[in-house]
C-alpha atoms as a PDB file:
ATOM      1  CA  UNK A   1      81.832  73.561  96.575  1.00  0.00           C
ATOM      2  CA  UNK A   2      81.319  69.824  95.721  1.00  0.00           C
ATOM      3  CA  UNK A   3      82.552  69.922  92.698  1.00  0.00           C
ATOM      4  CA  UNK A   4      85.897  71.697  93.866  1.00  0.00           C
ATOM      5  CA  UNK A   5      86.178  69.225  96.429  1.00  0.00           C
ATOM      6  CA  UNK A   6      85.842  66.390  93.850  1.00  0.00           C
ATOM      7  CA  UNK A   7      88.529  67.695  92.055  1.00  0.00           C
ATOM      8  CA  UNK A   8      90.999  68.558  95.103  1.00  0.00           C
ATOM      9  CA  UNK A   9      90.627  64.554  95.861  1.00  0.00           C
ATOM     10  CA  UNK A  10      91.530  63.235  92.386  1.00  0.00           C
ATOM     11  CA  UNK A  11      94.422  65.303  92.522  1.00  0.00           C
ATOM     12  CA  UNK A  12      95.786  63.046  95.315  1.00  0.00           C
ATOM     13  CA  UNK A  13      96.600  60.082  93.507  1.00  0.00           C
ATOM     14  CA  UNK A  14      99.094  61.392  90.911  1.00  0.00           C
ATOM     15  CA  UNK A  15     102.359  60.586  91.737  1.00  0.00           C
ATOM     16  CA  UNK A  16     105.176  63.235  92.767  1.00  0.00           C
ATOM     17  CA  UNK A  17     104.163  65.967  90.588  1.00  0.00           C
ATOM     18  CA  UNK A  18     100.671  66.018  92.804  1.00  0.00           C
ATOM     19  CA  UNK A  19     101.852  68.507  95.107  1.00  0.00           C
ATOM     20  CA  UNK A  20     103.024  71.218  92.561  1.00  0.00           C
ATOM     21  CA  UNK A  21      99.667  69.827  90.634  1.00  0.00           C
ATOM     22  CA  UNK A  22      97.407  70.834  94.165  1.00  0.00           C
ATOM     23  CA  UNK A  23      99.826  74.765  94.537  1.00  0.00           C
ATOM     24  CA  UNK A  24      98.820  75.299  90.726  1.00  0.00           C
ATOM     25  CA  UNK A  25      95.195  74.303  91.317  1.00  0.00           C
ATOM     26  CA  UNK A  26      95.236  76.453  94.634  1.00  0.00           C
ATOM     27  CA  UNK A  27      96.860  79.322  93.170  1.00  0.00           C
ATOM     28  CA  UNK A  28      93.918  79.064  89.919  1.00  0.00           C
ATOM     29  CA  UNK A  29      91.148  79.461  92.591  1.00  0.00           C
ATOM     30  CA  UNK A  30      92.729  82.081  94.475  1.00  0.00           C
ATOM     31  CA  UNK A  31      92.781  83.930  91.327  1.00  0.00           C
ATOM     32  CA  UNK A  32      89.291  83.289  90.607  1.00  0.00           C
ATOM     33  CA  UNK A  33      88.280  84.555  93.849  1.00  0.00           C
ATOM     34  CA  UNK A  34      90.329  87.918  93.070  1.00  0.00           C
ATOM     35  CA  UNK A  35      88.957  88.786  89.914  1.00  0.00           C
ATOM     36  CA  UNK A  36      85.105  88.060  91.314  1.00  0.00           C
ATOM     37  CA  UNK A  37      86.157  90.275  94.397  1.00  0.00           C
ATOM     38  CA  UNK A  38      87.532  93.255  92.289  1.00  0.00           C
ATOM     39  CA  UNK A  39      84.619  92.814  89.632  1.00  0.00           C
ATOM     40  CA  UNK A  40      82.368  92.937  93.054  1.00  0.00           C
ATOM     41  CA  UNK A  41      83.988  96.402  93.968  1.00  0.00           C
ATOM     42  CA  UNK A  42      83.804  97.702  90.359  1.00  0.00           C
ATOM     43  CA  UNK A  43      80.130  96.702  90.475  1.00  0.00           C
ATOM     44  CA  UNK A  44      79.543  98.857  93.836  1.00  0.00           C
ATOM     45  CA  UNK A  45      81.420 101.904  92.772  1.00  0.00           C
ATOM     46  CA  UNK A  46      79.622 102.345  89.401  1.00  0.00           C
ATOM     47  CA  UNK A  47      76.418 101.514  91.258  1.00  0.00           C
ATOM     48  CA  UNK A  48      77.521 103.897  94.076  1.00  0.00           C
ATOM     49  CA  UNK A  49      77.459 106.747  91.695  1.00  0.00           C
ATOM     50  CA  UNK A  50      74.942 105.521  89.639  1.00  0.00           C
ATOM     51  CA  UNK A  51      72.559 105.850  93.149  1.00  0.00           C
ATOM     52  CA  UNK A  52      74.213 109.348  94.033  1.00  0.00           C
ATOM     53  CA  UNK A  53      73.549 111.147  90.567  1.00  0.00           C
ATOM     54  CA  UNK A  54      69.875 109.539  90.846  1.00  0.00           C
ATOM     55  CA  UNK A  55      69.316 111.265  94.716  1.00  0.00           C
ATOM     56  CA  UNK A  56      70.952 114.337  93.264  1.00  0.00           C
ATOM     57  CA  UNK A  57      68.541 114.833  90.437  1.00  0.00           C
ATOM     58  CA  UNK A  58      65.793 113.628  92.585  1.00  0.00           C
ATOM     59  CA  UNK A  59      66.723 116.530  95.198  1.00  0.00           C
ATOM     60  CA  UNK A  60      66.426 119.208  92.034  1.00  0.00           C
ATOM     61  CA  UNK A  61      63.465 117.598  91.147  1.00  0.00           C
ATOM     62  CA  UNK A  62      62.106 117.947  94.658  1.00  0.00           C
ATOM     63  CA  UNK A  63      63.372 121.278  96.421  1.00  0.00           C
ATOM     64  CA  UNK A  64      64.057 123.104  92.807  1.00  0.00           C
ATOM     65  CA  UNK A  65      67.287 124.302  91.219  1.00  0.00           C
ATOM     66  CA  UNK A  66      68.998 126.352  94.174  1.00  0.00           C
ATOM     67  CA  UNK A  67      68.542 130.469  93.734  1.00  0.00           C
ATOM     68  CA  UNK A  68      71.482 132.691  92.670  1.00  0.00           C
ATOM     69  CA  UNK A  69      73.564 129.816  91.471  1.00  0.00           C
ATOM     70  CA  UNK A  70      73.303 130.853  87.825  1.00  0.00           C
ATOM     71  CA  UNK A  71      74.103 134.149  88.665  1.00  0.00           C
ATOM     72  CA  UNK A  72      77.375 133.370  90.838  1.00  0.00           C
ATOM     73  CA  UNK A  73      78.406 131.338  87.872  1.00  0.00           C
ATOM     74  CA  UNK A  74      78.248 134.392  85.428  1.00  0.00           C
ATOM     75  CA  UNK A  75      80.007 136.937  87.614  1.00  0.00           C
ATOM     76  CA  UNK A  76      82.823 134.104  88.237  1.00  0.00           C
ATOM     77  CA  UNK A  77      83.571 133.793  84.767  1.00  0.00           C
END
């Protein structure tokens, strides 16, 4: 945060083209902040599902594959 900060205030001292120079420097971190936040959601989806195939297989481990599904699945086809 310091080191945006230190940048924000040496932008000030640049003449006229210091307030485009500021929107451009805005509209960069803005960005930034974007792609970490979608990366973020990427990262919990994929974990998300990661976690739910892991409890899923844990459960078959556990309890045992469920009765009568094998044969539901031959008689469908």
């Amino acid at each position: 945060m310091h080191l945006i900060e230190i940048m924000w205030n040496g932008l000030g001292g640049m003449g006229s083209g210091t307030v485009v120079l500021k929107m451009c420097f805005m509209l960069f971190l803005v960005g930034l902040l974007w792609v970490a936040g979608e990366f973020a959601k990427h990262v919990v989806t994929v974990g998300s599902r990661l976690v739910t195939d892991a409890l899923r297989y844990l459960a078959v481990m556990v309890r045992g594959w469920p009765e009568g599904t094998e044969s539901k699945r031959s008689e469908d086809k």
